[in-house]
Protein backbone atom coordinates (compact mmCIF):
# COMPACT_ATOMS: atom_id res chain seq x y z
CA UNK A 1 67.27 -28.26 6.60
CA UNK A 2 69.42 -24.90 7.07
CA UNK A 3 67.56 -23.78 3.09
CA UNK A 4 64.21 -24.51 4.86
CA UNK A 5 64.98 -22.66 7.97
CA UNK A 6 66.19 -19.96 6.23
CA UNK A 7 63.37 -19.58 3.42
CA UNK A 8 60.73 -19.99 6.18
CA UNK A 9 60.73 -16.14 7.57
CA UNK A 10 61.44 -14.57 3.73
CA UNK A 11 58.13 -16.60 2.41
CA UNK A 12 56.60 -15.50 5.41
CA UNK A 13 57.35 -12.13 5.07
CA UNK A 14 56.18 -12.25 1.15
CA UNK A 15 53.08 -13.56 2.59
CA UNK A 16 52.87 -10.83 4.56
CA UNK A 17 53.38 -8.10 2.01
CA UNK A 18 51.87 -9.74 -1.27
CA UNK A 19 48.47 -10.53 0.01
CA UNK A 20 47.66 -6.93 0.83
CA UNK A 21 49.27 -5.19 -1.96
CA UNK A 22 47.43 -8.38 -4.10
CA UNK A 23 44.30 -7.00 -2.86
CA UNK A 24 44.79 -3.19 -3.88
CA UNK A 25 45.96 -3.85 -7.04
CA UNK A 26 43.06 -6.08 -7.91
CA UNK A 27 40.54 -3.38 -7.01
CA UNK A 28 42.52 -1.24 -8.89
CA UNK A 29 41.84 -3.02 -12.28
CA UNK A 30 38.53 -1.82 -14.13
CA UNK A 31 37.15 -4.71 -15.54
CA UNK A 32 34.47 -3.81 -18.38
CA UNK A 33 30.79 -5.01 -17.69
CA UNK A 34 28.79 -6.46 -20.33
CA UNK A 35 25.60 -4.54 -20.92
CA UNK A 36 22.78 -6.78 -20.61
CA UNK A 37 20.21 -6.71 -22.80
CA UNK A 38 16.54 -5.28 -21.46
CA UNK A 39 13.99 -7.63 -21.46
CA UNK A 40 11.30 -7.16 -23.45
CA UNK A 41 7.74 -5.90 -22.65
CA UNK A 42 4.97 -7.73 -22.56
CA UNK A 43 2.42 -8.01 -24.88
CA UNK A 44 -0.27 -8.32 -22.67
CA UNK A 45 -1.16 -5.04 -23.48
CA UNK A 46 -2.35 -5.55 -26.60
CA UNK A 47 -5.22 -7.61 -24.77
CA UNK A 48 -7.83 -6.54 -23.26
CA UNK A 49 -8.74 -8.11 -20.16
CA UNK A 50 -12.50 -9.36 -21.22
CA UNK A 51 -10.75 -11.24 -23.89
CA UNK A 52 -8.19 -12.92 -21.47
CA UNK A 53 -10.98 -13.40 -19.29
CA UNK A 54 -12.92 -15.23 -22.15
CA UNK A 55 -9.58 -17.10 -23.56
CA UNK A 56 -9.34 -18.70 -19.43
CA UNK A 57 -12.97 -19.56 -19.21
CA UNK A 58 -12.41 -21.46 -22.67
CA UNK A 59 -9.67 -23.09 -21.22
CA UNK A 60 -11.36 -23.93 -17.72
CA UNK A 61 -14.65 -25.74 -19.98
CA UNK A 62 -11.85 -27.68 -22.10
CA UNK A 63 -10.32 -28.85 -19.69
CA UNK A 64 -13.17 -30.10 -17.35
């Protein structure tokens, strides 16, 4: 009981001090960032819009 008594305040006190200093030190460490990779563009440029148009009314009669 007297080991518990005694450890009590010193754990406390650890407490005390490591959180904190836990803290600061982890913002302290760069981690590297993965680059990610840019999506691509879309092709829908290629298109022209009277032919998309078309391509949807085809699609519209086929499926009615």
């Amino acid at each position: 009981m007297q080991y518990a008594v005694l450890a009590i305040p010193i754990l406390l006190l650890a407490a005390i001090v490591g959180l904190p200093l836990r803290a600061v030190l982890r913002g302290r460490v760069v981690r590297p960032r993965t680059v990610r990779p840019r999506p691509r563009k879309s092709t829908l440029r290629d298109v022209s819009r009277s032919r998309m148009d078309e391509e949807l009314q085809d699609l519209i009669r086929r499926r009615s």
